[in-house]
Structures are given as C-alpha cells and as structure tokens.
Protein backbone atom coordinates (compact mmCIF):
# COMPACT_ATOMS: atom_id res chain seq x y z
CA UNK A 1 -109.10 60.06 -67.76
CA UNK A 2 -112.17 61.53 -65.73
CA UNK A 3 -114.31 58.99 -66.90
CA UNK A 4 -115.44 55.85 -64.17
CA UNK A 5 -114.14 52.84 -65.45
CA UNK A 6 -116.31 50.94 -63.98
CA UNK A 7 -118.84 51.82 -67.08
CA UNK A 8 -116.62 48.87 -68.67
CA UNK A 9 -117.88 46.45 -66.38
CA UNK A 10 -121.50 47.25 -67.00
CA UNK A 11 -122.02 44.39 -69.38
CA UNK A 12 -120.48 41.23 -68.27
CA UNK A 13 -118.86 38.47 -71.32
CA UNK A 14 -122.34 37.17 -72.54
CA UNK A 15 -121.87 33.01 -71.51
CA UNK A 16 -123.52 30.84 -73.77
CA UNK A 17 -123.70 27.94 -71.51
CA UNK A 18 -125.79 29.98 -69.29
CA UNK A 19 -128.58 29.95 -72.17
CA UNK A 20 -129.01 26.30 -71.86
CA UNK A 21 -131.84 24.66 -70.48
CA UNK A 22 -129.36 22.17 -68.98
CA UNK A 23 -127.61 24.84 -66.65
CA UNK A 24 -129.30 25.17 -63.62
CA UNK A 25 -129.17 28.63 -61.94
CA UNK A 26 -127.58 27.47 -58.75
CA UNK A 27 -124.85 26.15 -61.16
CA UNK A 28 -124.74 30.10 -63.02
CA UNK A 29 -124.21 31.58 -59.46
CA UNK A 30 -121.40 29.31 -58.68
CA UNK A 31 -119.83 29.53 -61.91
CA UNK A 32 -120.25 33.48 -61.40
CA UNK A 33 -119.06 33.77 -57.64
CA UNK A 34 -115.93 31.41 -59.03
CA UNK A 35 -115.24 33.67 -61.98
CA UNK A 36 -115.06 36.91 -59.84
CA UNK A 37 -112.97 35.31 -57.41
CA UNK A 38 -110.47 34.20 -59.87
CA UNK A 39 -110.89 37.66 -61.45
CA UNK A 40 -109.74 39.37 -58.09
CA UNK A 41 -107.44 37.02 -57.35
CA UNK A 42 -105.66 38.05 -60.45
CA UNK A 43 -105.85 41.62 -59.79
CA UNK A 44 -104.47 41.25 -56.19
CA UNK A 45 -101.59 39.23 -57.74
CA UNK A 46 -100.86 41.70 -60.01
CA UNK A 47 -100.48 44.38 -57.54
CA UNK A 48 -98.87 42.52 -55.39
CA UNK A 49 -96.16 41.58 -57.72
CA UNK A 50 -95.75 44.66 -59.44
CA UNK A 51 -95.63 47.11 -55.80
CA UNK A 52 -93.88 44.30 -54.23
CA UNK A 53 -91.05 44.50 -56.82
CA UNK A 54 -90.76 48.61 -56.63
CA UNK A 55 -90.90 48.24 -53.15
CA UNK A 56 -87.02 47.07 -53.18
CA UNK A 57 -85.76 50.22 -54.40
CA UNK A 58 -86.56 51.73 -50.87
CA UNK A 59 -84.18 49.10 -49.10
CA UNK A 60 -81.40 49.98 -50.37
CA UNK A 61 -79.12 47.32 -48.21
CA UNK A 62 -81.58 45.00 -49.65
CA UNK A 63 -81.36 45.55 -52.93
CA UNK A 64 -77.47 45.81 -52.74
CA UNK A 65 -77.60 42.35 -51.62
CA UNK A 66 -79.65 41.02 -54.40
CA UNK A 67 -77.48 42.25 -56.90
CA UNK A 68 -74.42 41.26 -55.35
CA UNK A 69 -76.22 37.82 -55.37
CA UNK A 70 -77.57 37.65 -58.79
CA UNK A 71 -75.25 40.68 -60.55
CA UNK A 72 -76.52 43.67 -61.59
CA UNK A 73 -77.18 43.19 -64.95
CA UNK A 74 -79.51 39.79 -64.15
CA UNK A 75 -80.85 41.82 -61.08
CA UNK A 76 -82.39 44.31 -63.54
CA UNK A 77 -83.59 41.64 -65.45
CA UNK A 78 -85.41 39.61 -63.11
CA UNK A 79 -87.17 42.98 -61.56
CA UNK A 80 -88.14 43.91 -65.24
CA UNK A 81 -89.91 40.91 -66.04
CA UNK A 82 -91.42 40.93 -62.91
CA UNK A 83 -92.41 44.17 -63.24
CA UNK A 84 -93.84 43.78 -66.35
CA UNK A 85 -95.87 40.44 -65.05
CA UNK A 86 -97.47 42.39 -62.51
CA UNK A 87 -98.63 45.27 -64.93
CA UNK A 88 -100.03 42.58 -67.03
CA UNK A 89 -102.24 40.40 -64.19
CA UNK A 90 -102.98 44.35 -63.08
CA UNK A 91 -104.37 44.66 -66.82
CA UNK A 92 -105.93 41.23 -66.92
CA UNK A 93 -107.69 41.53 -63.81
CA UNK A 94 -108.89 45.06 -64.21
CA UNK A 95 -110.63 44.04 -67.73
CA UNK A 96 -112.55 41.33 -66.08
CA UNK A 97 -113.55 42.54 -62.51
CA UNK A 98 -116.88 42.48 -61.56
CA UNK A 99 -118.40 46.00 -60.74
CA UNK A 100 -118.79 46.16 -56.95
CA UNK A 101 -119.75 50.16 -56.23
CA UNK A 102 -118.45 51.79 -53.27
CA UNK A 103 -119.18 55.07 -53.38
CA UNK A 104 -121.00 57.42 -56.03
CA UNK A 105 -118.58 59.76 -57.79
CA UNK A 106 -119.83 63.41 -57.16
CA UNK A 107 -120.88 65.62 -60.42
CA UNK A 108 -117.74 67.23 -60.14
CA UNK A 109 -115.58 64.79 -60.27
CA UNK A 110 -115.15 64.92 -64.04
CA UNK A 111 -114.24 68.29 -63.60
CA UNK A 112 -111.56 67.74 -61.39
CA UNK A 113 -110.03 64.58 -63.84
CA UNK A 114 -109.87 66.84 -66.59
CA UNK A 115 -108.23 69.72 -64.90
CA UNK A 116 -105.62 67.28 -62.94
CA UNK A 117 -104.84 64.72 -65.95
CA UNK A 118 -103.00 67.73 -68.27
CA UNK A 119 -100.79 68.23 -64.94
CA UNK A 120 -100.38 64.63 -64.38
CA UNK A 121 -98.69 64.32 -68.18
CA UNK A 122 -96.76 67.29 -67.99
CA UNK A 123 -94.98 66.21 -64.34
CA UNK A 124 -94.58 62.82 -66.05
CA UNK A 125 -92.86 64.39 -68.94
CA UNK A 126 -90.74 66.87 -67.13
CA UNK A 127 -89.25 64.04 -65.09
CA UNK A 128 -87.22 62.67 -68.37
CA UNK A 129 -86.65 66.47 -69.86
CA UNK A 130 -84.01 68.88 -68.62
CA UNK A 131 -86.62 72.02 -67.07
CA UNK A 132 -86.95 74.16 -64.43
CA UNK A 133 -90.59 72.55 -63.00
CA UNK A 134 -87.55 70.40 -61.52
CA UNK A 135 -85.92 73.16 -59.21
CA UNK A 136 -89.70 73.06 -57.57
CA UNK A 137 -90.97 69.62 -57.77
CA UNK A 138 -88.21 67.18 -56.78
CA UNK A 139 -89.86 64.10 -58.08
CA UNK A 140 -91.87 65.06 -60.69
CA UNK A 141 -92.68 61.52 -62.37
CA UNK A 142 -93.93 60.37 -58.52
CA UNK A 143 -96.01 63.89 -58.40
CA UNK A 144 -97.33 62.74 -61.58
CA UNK A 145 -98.60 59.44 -60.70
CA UNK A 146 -99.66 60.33 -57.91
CA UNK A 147 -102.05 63.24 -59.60
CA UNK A 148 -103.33 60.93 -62.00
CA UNK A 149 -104.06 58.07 -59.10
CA UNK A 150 -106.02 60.97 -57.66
CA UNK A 151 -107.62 62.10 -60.77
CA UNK A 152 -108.75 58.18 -61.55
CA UNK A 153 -110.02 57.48 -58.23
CA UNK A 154 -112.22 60.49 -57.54
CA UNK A 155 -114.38 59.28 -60.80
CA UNK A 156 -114.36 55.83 -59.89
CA UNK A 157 -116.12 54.62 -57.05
CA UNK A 158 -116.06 50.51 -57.25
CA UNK A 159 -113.98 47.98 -55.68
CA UNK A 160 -111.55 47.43 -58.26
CA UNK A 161 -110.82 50.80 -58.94
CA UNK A 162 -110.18 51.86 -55.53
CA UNK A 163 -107.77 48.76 -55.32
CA UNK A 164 -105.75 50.41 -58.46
CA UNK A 165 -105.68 53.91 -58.50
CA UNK A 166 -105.53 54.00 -54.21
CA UNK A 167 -102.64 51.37 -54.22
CA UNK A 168 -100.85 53.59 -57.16
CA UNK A 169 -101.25 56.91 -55.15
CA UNK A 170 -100.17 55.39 -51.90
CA UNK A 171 -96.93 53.86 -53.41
CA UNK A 172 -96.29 57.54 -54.91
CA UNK A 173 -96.66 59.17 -51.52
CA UNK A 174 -94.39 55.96 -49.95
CA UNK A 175 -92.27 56.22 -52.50
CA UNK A 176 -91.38 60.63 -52.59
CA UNK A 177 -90.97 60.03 -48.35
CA UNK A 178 -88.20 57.15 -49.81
CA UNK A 179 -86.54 59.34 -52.12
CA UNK A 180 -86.19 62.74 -49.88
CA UNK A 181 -84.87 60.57 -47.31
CA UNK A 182 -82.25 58.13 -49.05
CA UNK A 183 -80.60 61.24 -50.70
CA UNK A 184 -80.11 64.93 -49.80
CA UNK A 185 -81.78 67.20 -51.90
CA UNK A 186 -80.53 68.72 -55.03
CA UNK A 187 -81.17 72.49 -56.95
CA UNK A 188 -81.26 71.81 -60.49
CA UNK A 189 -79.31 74.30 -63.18
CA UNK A 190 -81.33 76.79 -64.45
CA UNK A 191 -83.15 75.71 -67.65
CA UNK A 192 -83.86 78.11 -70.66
CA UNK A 193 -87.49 79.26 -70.48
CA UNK A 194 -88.33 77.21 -74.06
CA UNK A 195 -87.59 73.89 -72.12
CA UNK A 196 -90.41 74.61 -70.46
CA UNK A 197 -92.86 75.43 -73.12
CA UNK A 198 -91.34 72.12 -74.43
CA UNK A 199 -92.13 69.88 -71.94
CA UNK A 200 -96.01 72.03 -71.68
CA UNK A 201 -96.42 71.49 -75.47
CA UNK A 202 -95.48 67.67 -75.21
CA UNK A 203 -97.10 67.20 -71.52
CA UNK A 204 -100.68 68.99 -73.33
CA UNK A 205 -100.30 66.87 -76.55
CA UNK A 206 -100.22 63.07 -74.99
CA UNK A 207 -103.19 64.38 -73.00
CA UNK A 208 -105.16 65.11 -75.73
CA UNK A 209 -103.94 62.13 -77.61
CA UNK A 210 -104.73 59.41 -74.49
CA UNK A 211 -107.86 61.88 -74.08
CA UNK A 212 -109.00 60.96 -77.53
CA UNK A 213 -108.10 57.25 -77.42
CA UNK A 214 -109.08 56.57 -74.13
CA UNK A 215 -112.11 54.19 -75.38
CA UNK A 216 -110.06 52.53 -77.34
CA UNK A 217 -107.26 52.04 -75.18
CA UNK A 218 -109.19 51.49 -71.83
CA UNK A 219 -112.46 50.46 -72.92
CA UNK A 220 -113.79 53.64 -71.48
CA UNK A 221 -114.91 56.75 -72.83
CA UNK A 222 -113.97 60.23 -71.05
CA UNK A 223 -116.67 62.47 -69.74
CA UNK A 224 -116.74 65.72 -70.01
C-alpha cells in the first residue's frame, strides 16, 4: 500500500549449493537464469488464467453456452477454482520474481498511495453495502480496483509489478466499458446519510488494518 514491492525481492533465497566449491559459476548463472524463467513463467500463468477466466463474463453468448454445456451450478464451479488457481500462481510467482527495475518511482509517489488506498477500500466496500456513493459511481468495486492498481503501480517500478498492478487496472477499465454497455444504467434508491458514514468507517478501518499488516501480509512494509 504505497510501498514498492519490489523491496521484497532485494534479497534473493540464500542457495546453499551455490557455497560449494564444486559449483562452478557458469553452473550458478544457469541455475539463476532457469529459476527466473520458471519464476515468470508462473506469474504469466497466473494472470493468464485468472484474467482469462473473468474475461468470460464480457461474452455473454459465450458464457450462456458454457453453462448450458456444463450447468450452471458446475459452470460456477469450474470458473471458481480456476479463479482461485490463477490468484495463487499470481501469488507464487510474485513472491519469487526476480527484481528487474523499470522505472524509478518519483518521491511522491508514496504520497499519492496513501491518499488513493483509503478510496480504493471504501469503493470496494460500498460495492457490497446499500449507499448512495452508488447513485455516482456505477461500479464501485471496478473503481476500486482500479484505484488501488493505480496506487500499487505508481510506487513500483520493476517488471513484475508492472505485469500485476497494470494487467489489474487494465481489466478494471475493460471490464466498467463491459458493464455500461451489456446493461442500461440504473439510479439507485436514496440511502440514509448513516449508510454512508458506515461504509467510510468500515472502508477507513480495513485500510488501517491492511496498512498495519502490510509486512506481514505482503512481505513489504508501507512508506510513509
């Protein structure tokens, strides 16, 4: 959350084998090039499954046909535990891929993470709370992601990241285009004004909370 994560790639697994006198270093360098390419591999796999997979949703005719074909209730399935593969070669690949910089973050950029993240939260909790953020912001769980892509990738500048947050933000922006178009747009009912505070007072709170635990969570402490 405004902190580069590519701080957690600093210090590569120590190898033992690469302390013996038997290893040569041509052997290292192999071994090291192989291990990073593995390493992306398994990050582009993971993306790949899990954008591939929410891709669907924006086909509808598509996706009608695959659960006419496999029913709806095995449909869901199947895109779940897809899903859910994908985030976890995303997560595997992240927490082993080698720091390749891209650009240098600018000073501000912490700044800008810690202002955007609280907003990020609170769009992603308005999205499953009745409010009236809704009557303005159509899809507010899409907004959200999309915030915190851009929050993530203006204090990371390496390979990896880029790959991540960009591919998140991109799918958000895909994704809101999708929605508006497959179905008309809708004014929510007016919400009572305490809704709001609600979702402000839980959208502020898991900030704080993932603010706090971020280095434990991510491997990555936030800057300030």
């Amino acid at each position: 959350m405004g902190l580069p994560l590519n701080s957690c790639y600093l210090l590569p697994a120590f190898d033992y084998d690469i302390c013996s006198p038997t290893v040569h270093t041509g052997q290292v360098r192999r071994r090291t090039k192989k291990k990073t390419k593995t390493n992306m591999i398994i990050l582009l796999s993971g993306l790949a499954l899990f954008f591939g997979i929410h891709a669907i949703p924006m086909f509808p005719s598509f996706k009608a046909s695959l659960q006419s074909r496999f029913g709806a209730m095995r449909f869901k399935g199947i895109y779940s535990l897809i899903a859910l593969a994908g985030f976890a070669l995303i997560l595997l690949g992240m927490s082993r891929a080698e720091f390749r910089p891209i650009f240098t973050p600018p000073a501000w950029a912490p700044m800008i993470a810690n202002l955007a993240m609280p907003v990020a939260f609170c769009l992603l909790v308005a999205a499953y709370a009745p409010n009236n953020f809704r009557r303005v912001i159509r899809n507010p769980m899409l907004s959200g992601i999309l915030v915190w892509a851009f929050a993530h990738l203006v204090t990371n500048g390496d390979l990896a990241s880029i790959l991540l947050f960009g591919l998140f933000g991109l799918y958000a922006i895909i994704d809101i285009i999708s929605v508006n178009r497959r179905s008309p747009a809708e004014t929510p009912a007016r919400q009572p004004l305490f809704k709001d505070l609600i979702v402000l007072v839980i959208g502020f709170a898991a900030f704080w909370a993932v603010r706090y635990f971020h280095a434990a969570l991510f491997g990555v402490p936030v800057v300030v």
